[in-house]
N, C-alpha and C. Protein backbone atom coordinates (compact mmCIF):
# COMPACT_ATOMS: atom_id res chain seq x y z
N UNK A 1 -16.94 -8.98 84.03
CA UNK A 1 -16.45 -9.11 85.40
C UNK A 1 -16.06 -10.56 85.65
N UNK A 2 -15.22 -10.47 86.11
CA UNK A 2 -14.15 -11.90 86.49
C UNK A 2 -14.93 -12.58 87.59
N UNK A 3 -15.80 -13.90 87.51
CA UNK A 3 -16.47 -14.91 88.47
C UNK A 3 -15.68 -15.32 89.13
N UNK A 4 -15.73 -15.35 90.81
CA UNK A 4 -14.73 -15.80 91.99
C UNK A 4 -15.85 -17.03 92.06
N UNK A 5 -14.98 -17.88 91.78
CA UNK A 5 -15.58 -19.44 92.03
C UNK A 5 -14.47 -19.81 93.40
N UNK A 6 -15.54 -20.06 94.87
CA UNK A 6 -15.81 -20.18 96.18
C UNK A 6 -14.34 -21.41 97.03
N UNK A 7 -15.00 -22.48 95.46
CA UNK A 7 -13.61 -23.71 95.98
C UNK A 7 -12.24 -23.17 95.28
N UNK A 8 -11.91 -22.21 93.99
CA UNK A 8 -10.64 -21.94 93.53
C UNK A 8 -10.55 -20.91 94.72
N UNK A 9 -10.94 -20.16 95.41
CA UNK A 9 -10.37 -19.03 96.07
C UNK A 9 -10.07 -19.85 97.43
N UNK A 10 -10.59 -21.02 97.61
CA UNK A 10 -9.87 -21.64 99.27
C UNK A 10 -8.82 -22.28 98.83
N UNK A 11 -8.97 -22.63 97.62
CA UNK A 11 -7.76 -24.02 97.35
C UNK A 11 -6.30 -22.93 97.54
N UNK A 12 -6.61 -21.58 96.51
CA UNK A 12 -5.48 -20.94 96.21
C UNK A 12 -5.31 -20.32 97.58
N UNK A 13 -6.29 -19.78 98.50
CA UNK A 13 -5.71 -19.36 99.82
C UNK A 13 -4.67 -20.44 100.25
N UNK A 14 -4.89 -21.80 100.48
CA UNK A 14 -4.52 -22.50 101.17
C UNK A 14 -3.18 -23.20 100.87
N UNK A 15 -2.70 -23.07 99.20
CA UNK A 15 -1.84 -23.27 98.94
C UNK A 15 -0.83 -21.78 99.18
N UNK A 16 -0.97 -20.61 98.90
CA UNK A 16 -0.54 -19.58 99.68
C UNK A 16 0.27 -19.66 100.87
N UNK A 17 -0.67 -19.86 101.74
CA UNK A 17 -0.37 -20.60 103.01
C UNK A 17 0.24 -21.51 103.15
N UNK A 18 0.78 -22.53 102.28
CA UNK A 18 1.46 -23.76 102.21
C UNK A 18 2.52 -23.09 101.53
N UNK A 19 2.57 -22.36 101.02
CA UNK A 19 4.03 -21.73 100.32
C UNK A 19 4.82 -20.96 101.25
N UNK A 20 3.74 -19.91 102.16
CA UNK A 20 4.49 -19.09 103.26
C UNK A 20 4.83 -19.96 104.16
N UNK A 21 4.23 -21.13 104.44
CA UNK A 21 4.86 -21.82 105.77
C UNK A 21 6.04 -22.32 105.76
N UNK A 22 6.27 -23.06 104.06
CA UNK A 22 7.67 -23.80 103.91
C UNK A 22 8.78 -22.67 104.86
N UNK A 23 8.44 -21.48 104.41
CA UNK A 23 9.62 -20.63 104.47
C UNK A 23 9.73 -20.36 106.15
N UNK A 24 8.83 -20.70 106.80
CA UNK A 24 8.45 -20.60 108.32
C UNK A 24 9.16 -21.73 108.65
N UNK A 25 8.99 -23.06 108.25
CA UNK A 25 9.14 -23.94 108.62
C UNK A 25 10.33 -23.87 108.87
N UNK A 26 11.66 -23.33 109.03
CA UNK A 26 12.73 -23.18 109.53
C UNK A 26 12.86 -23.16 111.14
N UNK A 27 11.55 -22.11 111.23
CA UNK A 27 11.92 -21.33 112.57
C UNK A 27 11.21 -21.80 113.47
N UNK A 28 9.94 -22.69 113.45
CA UNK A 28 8.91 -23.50 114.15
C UNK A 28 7.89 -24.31 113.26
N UNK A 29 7.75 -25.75 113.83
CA UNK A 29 6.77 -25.79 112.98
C UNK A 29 5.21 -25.55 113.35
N UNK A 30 5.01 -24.71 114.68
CA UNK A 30 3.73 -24.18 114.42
C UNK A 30 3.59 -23.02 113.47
N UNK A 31 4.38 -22.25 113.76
CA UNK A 31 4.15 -21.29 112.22
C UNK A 31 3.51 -22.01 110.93
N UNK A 32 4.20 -23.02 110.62
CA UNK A 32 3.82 -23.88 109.37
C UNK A 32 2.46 -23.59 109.76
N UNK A 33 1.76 -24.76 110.54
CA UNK A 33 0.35 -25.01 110.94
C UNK A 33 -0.35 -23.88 111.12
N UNK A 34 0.12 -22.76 111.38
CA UNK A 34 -0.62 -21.29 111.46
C UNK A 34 -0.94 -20.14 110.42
N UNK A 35 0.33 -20.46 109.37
CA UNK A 35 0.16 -20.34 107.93
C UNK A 35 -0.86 -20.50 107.06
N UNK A 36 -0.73 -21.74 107.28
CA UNK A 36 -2.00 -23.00 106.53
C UNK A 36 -3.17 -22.11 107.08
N UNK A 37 -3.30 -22.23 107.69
CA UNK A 37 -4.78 -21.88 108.32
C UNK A 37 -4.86 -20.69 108.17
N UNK A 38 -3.94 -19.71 108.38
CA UNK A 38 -4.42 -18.17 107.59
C UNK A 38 -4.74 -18.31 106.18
N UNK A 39 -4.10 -19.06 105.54
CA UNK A 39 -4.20 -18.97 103.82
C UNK A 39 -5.70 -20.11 103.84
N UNK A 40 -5.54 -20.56 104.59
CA UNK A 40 -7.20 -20.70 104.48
C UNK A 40 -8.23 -20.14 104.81
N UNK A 41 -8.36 -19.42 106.12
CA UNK A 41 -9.13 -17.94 106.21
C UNK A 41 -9.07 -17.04 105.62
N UNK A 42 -8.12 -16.77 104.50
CA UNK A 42 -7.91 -15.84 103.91
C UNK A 42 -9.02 -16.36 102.57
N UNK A 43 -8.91 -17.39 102.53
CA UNK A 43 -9.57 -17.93 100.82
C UNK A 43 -11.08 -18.00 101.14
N UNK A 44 -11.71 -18.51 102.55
CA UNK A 44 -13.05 -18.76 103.10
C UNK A 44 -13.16 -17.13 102.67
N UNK A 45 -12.80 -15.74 103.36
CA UNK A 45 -13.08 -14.85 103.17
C UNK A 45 -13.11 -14.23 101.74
N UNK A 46 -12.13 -14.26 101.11
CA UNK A 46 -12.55 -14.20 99.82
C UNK A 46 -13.34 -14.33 98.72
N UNK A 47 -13.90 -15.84 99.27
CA UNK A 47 -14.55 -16.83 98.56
C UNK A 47 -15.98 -16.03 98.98
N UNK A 48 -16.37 -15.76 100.10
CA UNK A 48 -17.49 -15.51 100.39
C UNK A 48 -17.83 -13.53 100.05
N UNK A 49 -17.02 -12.99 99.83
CA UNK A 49 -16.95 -11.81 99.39
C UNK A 49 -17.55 -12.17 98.51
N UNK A 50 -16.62 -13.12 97.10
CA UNK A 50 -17.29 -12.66 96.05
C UNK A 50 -18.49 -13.01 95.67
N UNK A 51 -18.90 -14.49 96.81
CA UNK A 51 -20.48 -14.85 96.45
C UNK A 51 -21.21 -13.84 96.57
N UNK A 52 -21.36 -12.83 97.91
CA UNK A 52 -22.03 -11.84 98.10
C UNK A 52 -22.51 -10.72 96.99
N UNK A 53 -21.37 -10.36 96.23
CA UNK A 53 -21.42 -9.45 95.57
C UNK A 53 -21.74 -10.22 94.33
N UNK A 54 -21.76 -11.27 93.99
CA UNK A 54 -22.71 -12.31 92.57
C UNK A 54 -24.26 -11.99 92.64
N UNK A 55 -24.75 -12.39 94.69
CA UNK A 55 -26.31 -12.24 94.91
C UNK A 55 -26.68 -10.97 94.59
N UNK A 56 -25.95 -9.86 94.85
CA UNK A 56 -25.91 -8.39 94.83
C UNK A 56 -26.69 -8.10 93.12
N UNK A 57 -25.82 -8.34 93.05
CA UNK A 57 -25.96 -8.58 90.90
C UNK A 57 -27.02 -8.63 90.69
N UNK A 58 -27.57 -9.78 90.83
CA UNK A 58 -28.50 -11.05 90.46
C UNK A 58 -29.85 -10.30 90.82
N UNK A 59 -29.83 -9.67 92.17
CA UNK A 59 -31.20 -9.37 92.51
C UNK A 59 -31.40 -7.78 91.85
């Protein structure tokens, strides 16, 4: 089973988010700034999924 390590799953949310915004960034730049921050809630959530299910394991 493939280990979700906590800081690769925010970094890659957040660059995500930095990729969808460029393409926003046309049309406002709060979109940009709203992007970012989903692709970073998106990676916090992730990240913490898979810790959960590591403790799950373990015990």
């Amino acid at each position: 089973m493939l280990k979700i390590n906590r800081d690769w799953a925010v970094g890659g949310g957040l660059f995500i988010g930095l990729g969808a915004g460029f393409f926003l960034l046309t049309l406002h730049a709060l979109y940009f700034v709203g992007s970012i921050f989903l692709g970073l809630g998106l990676g916090l959530l992730v990240g913490s999924m898979g810790s959960k299910k590591e403790e799950a394991k373990e015990s």
